[in-house]
Protein backbone atom coordinates (compact mmCIF):
# COMPACT_ATOMS: atom_id res chain seq x y z
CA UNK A 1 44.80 -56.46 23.94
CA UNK A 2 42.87 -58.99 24.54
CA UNK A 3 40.72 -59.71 27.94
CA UNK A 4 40.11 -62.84 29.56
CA UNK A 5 36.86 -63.28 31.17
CA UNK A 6 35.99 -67.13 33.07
CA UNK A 7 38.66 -68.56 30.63
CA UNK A 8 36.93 -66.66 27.18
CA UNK A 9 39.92 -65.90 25.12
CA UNK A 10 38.03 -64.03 22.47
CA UNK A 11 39.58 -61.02 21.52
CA UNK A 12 36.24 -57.68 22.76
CA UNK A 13 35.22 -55.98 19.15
CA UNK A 14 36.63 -52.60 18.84
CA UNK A 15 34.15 -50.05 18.24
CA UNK A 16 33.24 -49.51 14.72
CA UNK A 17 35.24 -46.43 12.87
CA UNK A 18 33.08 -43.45 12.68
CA UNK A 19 31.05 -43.15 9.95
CA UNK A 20 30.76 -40.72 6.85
CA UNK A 21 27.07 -40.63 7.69
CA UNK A 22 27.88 -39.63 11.38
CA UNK A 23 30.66 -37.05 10.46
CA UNK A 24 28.24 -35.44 7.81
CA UNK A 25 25.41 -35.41 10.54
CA UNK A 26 27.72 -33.91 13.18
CA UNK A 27 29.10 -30.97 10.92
CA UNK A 28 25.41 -30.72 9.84
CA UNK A 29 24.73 -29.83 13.35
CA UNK A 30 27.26 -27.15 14.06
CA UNK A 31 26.77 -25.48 11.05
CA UNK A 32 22.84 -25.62 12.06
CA UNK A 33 24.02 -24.08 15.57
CA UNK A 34 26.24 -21.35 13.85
CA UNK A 35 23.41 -19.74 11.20
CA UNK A 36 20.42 -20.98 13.08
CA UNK A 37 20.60 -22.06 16.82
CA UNK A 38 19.49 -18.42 18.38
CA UNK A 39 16.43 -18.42 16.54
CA UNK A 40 15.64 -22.29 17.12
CA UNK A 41 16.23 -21.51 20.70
CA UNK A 42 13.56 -18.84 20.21
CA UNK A 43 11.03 -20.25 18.33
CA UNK A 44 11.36 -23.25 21.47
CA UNK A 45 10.97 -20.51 24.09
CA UNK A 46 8.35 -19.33 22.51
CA UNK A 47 6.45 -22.74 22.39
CA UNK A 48 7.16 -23.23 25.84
CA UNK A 49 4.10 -20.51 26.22
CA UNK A 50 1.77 -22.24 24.72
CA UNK A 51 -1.28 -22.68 26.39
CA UNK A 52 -1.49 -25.25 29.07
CA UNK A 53 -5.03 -27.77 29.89
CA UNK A 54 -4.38 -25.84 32.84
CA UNK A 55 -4.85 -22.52 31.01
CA UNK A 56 -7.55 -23.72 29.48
CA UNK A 57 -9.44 -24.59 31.96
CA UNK A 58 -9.42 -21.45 34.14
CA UNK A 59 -10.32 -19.61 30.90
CA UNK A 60 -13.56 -22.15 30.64
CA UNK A 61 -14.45 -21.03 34.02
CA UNK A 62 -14.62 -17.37 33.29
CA UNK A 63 -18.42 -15.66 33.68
CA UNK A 64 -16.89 -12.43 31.17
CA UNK A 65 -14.52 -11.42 28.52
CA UNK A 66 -13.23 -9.28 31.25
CA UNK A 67 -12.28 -12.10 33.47
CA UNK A 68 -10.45 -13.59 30.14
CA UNK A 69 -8.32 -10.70 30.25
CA UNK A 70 -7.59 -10.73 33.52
CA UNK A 71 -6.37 -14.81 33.49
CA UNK A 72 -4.75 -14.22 29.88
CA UNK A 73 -2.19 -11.50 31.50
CA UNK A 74 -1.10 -14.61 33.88
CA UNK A 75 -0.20 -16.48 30.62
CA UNK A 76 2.73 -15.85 27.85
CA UNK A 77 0.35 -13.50 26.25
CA UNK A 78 0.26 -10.91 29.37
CA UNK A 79 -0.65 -7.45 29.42
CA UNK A 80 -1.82 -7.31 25.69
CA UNK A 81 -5.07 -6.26 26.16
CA UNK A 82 -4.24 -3.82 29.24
CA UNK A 83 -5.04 -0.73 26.52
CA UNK A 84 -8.68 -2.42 25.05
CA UNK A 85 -11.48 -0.17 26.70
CA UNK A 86 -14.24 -2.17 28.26
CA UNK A 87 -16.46 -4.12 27.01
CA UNK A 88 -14.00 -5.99 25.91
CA UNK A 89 -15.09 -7.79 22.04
CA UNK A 90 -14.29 -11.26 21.14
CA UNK A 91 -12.78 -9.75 17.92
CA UNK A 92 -10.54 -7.47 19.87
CA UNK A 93 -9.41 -10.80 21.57
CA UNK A 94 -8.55 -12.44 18.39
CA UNK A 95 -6.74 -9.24 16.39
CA UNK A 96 -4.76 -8.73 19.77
CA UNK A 97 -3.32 -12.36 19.65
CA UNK A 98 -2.73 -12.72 15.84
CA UNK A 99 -0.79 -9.64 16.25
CA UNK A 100 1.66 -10.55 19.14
CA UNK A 101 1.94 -13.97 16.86
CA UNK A 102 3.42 -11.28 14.02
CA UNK A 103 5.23 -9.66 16.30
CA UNK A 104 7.08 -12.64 17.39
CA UNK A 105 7.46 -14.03 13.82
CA UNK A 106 9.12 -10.78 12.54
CA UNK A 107 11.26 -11.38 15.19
CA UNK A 108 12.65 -14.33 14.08
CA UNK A 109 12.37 -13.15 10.79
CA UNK A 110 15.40 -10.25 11.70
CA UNK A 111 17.51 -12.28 13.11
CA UNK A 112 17.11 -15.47 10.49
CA UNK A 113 20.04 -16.84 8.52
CA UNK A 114 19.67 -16.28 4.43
CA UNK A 115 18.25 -19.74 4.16
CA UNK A 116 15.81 -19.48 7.10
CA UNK A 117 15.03 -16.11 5.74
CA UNK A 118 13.76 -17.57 2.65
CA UNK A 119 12.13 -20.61 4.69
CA UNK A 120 9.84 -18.05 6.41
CA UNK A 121 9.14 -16.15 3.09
CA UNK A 122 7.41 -19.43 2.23
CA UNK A 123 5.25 -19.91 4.92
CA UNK A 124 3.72 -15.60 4.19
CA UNK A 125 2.85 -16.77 1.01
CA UNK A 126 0.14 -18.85 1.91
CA UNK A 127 -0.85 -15.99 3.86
CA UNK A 128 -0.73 -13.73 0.53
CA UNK A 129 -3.40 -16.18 -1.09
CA UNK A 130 -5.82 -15.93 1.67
CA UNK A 131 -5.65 -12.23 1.41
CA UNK A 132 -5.95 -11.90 -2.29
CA UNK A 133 -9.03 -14.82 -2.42
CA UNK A 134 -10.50 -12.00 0.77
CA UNK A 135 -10.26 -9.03 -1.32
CA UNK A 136 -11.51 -10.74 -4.84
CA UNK A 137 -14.43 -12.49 -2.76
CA UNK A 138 -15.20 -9.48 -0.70
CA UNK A 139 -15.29 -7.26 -3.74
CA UNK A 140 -17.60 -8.97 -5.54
CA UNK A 141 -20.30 -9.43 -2.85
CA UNK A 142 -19.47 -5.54 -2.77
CA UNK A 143 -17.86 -4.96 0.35
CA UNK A 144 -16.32 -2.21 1.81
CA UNK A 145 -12.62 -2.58 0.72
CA UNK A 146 -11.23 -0.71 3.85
CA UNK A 147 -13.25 -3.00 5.54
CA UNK A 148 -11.78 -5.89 4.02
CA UNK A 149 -8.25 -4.56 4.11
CA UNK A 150 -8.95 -4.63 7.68
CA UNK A 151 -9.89 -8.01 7.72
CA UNK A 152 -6.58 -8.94 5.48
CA UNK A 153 -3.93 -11.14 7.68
CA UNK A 154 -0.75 -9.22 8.29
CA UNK A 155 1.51 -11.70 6.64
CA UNK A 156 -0.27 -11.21 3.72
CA UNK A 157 0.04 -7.37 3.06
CA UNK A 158 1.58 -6.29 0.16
CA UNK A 159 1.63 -2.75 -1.37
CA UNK A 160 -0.53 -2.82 -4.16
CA UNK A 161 -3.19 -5.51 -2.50
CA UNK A 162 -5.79 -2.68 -2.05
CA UNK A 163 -5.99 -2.47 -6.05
CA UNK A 164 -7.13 -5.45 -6.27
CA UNK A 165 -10.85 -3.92 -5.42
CA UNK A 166 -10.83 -2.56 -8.74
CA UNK A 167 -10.36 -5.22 -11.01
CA UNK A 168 -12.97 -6.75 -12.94
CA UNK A 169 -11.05 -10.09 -14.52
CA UNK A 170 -8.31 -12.34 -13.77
CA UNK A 171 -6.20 -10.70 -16.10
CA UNK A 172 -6.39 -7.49 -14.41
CA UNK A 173 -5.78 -8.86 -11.49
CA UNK A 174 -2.33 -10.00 -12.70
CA UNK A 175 -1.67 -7.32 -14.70
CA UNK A 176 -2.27 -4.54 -12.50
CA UNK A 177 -1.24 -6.36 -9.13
CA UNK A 178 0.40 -9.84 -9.12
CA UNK A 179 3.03 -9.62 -11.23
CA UNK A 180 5.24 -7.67 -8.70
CA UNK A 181 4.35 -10.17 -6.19
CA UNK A 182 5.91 -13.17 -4.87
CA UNK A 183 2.66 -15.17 -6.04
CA UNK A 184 3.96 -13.98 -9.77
CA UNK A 185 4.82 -17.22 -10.81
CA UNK A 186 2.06 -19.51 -9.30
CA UNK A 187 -0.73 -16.76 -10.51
CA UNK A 188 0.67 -17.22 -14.25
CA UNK A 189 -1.39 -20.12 -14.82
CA UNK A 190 -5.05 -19.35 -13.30
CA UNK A 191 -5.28 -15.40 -13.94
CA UNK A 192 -5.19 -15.50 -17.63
CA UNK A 193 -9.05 -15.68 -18.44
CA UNK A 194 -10.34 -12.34 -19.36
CA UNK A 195 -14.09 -13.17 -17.95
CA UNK A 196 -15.62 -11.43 -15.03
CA UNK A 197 -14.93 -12.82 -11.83
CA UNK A 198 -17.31 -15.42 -10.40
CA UNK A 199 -17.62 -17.68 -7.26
CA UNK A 200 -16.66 -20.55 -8.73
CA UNK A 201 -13.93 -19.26 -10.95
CA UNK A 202 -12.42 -17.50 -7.61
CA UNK A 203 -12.49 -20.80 -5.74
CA UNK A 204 -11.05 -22.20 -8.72
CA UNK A 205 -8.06 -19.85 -8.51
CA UNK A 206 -7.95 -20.04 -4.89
CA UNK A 207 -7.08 -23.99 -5.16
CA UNK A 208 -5.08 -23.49 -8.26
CA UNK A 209 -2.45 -20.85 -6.76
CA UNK A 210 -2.24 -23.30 -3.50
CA UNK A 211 -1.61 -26.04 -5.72
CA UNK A 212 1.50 -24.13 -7.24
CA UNK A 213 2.06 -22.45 -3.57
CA UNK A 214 2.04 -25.78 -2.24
CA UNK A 215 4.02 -27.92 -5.03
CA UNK A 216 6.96 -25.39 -5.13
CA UNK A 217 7.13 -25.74 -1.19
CA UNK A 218 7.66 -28.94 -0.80
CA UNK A 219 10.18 -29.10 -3.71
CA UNK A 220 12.32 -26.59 -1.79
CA UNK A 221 12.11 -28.48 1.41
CA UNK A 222 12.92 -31.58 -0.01
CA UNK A 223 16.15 -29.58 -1.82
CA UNK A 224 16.98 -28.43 1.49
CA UNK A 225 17.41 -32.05 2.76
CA UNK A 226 18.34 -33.92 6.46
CA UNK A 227 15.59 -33.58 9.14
CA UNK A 228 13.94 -30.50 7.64
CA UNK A 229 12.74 -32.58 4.58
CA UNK A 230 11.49 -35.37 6.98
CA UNK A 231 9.56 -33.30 9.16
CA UNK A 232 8.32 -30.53 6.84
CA UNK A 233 7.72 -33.12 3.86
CA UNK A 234 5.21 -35.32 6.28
CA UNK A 235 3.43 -31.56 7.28
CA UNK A 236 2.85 -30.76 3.45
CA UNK A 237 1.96 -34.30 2.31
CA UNK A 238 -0.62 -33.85 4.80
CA UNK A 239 -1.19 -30.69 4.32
CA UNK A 240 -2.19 -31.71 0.17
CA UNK A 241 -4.03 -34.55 1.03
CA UNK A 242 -6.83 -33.03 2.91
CA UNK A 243 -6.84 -30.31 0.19
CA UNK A 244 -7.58 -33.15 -2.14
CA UNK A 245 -9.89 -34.52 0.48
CA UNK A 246 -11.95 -30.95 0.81
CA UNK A 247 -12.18 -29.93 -3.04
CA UNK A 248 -13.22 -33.32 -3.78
CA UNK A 249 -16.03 -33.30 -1.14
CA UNK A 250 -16.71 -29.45 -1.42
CA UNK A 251 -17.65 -30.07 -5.61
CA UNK A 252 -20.11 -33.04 -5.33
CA UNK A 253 -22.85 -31.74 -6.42
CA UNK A 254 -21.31 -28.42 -8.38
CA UNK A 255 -20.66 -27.38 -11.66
CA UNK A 256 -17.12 -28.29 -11.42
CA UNK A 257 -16.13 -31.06 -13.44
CA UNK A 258 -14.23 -34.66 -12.80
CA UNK A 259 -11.37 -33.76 -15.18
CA UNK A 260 -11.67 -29.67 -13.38
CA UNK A 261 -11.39 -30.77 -9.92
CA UNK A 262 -8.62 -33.18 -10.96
CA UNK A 263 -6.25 -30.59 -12.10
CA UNK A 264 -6.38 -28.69 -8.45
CA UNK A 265 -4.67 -31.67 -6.89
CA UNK A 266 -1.25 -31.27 -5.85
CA UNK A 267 1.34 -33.49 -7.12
CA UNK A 268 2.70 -35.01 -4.02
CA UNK A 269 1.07 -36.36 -0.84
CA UNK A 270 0.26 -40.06 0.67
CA UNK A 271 -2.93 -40.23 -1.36
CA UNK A 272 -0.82 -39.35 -4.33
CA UNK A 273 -0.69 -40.81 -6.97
CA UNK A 274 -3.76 -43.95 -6.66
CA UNK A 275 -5.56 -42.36 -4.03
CA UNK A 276 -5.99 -39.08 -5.63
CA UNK A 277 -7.47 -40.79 -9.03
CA UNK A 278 -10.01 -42.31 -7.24
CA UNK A 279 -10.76 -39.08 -5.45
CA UNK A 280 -11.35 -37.65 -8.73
CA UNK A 281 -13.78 -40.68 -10.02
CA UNK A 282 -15.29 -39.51 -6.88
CA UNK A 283 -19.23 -38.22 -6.80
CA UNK A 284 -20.70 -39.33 -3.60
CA UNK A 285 -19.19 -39.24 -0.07
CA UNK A 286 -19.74 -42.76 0.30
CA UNK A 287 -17.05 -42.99 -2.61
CA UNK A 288 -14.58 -40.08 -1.17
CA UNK A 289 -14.50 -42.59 1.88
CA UNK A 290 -13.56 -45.41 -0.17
CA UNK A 291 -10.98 -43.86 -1.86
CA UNK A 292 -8.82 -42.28 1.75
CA UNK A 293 -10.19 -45.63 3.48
CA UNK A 294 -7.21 -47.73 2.20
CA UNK A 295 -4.52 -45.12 3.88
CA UNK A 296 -4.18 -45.97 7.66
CA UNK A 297 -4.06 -42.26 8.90
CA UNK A 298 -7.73 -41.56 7.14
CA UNK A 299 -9.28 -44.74 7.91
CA UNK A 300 -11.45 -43.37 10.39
CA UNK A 301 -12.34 -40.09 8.85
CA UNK A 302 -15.68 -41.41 7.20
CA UNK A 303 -16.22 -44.51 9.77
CA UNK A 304 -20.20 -44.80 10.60
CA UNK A 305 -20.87 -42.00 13.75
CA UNK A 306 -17.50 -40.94 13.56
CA UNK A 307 -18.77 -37.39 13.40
CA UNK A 308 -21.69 -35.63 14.94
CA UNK A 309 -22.86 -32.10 15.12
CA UNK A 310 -20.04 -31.46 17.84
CA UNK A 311 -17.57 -32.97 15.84
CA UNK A 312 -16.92 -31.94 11.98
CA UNK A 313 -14.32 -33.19 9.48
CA UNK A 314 -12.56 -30.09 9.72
CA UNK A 315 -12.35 -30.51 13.19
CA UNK A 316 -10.14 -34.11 12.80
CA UNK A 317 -8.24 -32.52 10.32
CA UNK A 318 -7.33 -29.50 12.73
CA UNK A 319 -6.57 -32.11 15.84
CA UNK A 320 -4.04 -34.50 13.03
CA UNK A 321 -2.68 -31.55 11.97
CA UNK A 322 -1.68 -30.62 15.87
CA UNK A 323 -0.41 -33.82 16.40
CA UNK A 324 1.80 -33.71 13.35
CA UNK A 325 2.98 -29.62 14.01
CA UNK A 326 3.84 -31.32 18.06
CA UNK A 327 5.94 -34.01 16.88
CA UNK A 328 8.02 -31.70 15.01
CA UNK A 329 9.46 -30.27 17.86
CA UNK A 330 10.98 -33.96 18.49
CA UNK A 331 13.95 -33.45 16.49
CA UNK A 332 16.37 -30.76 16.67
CA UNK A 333 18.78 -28.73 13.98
CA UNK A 334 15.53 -28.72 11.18
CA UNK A 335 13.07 -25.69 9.87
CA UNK A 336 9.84 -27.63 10.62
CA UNK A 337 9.82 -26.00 14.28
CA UNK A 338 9.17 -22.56 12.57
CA UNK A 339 6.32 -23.89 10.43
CA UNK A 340 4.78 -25.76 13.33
CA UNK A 341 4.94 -23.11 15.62
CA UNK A 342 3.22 -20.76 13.56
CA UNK A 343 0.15 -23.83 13.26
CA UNK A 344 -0.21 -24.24 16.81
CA UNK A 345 -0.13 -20.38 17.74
CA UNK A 346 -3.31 -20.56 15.07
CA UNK A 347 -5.18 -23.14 16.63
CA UNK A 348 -4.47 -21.77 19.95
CA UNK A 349 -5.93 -18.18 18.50
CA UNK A 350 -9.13 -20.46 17.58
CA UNK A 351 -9.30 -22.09 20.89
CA UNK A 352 -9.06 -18.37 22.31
CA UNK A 353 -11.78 -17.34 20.14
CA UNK A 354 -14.02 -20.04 20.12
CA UNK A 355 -13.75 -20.03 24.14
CA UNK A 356 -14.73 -16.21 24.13
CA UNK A 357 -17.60 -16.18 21.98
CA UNK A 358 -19.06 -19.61 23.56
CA UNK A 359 -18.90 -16.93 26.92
CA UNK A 360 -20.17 -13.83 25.08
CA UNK A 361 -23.41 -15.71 23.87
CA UNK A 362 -23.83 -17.62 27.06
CA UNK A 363 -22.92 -21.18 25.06
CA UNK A 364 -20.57 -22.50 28.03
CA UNK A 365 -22.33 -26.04 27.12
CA UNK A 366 -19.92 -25.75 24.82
CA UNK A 367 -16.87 -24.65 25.43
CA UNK A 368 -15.07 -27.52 25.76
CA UNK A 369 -14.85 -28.25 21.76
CA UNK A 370 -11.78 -26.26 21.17
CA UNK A 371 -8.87 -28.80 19.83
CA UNK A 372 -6.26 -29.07 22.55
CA UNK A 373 -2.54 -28.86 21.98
CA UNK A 374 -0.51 -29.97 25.20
């Protein structure tokens, strides 16, 4: 039919026929709903508890760790201290809320899809490093390994990570213990050297397994396609840029060479491939500025009084990396949620921390340089 409006004849434009793009994106979404919507629905709950300013600010006004418990109980986190004898110890504080932040990923963890299942396998693994770099570190400075086992973060336990204590060499150290792991196939490359372990040579191997960790990661997120490639693929490009970033500027001045420090860069990333090359002509900081300086998102990492003693690099990279983990709750029917989720809960166990131990040694000057989330 056609409509007449003050003597306009012209026939009004139909709507355009649905597209295959649309369709594709629609059955994307209930098949999203039908493996994964209870446990997105979750993992949203549980973000909903995050910390408020509001929470953070009644915890900045406490005189004791016992009047942290007491306002923490009011929060998401509730009773989870109620069992801690007094005095109550900053490291209690932080063991306490890493371990309801297990708790709740295990939950998600039952009730996960196949697929999501395998996501969140992914995301322990960088756990697994940490703990393995702990125990090889620990060990050689001679530590206590029970102590160190202790110390280990739950994600990261494995069965035969204790025997790790008793190797001498990288070789051991995949003979005896990481070739039953999951880290099997990134540890192939870096534990092959039969020398005794060193400093260097462990933070070698540390950067070398999360270069494989990191690599094979975003390859399966980028298989798995739609929003979870967008939002998890900007989280890991950033993720292996300020790995570049920190090895570069952590082995100025080391025995490490150009072409060594060169080969623990990830493939992938927004400094990849130019700004990563000049990263590793790199040898003063002056020259690790110019080489991020040219990508908008570091521009100001290295500006003139950008950082001061209250203010480190590590700190920007911890308030980006926020940002980035927030937006990812923007879009629905996508894995990121479960990645970011995890990040926040960590920085909001730092916060915690850092706002309990600037009470327990009377610093309350200071307690306001946590990095805030909402």
């Amino acid at each position: 039919g056609i409509l007449s409006q003050g003597g306009n004849t012209s026939p009004v434009p139909l709507p355009p026929p649905q597209s295959s793009c649309w369709r594709r994106k629609r059955a994307e979404m209930i098949t999203f709903n039908l493996d994964d919507g209870f446990t997105e629905a979750v993992v949203r709950g549980y973000r909903s508890g995050i910390l408020s300013q509001g929470d953070y600010s009644n915890l900045g006004q406490c005189d004791g760790l016992e009047d942290m418990r007491m306002h923490l109980a009011v929060t998401d986190y509730g009773n989870f201290l109620q069992n801690e004898p007094s005095p109550l110890q900053t490291m209690t504080i932080s063991e306490k809320c890493t371990e309801k932040l297990v708790e709740e990923f295990n939950y998600i963890r039952c009730n996960a899809s196949a697929e999501l299942a395998k996501f969140l396998d992914y995301i322990t693994y960088g756990y697994m490093i940490d703990n393995v770099i702990l125990l090889l570190t620990g060990t050689l400075h001679e530590r206590d390994t029970s102590e160190l086992l202790e110390k280990c973060h739950p994600l990261g336990k494995f069965q035969s990570l204790a025997t790790l204590a008793i190797t001498t060499s990288p070789k051991d150290a995949y003979k005896l213990v990481l070739v039953d792991t999951p880290l099997a196939v990134y540890a192939q490359k870096c534990f092959t050297e039969s020398q005794d372990f060193t400093e260097l040579n462990i933070e070698v191997i540390r950067n070398t397994l999360y270069k494989a960790y990191l690599e094979d990661f975003y390859a399966y997120t980028q298989k798995l396609g739609g929003a979870t490639a967008d939002v998890m693929g900007e989280i890991l490009r950033f993720e292996a840029d300020r790995r570049a970033i920190n090895i570069t500027i952590n082995s100025l001045d080391t025995e490490l060479t150009k072409e060594g420090r060169g080969e623990l860069y990830c493939n992938f990333g927004d400094l990849y491939p130019e700004g990563v090359m000049r990263l590793e002509r790199a040898d003063t900081q002056d020259a690790v500025r110019q080489a991020v300086e040219s990508f908008g998102q570091y521009r100001e990492l290295f500006q003139e009084d950008q950082f001061n003693r209250d203010k480190s690099l590590e700190d920007w990279f911890f308030e980006y990396e926020v940002k980035l983990n927030k937006l990812a709750f923007e879009q629905q029917f996508q894995y990121g949620v479960f990645y970011a989720y995890m990040k926040l809960k960590e920085q909001e166990v730092r916060n915690i921390v850092w706002i309990a131990e600037c009470i327990s040694q009377d610093q309350k000057s200071r307690i306001n340089q946590y990095i805030p989330i909402f």
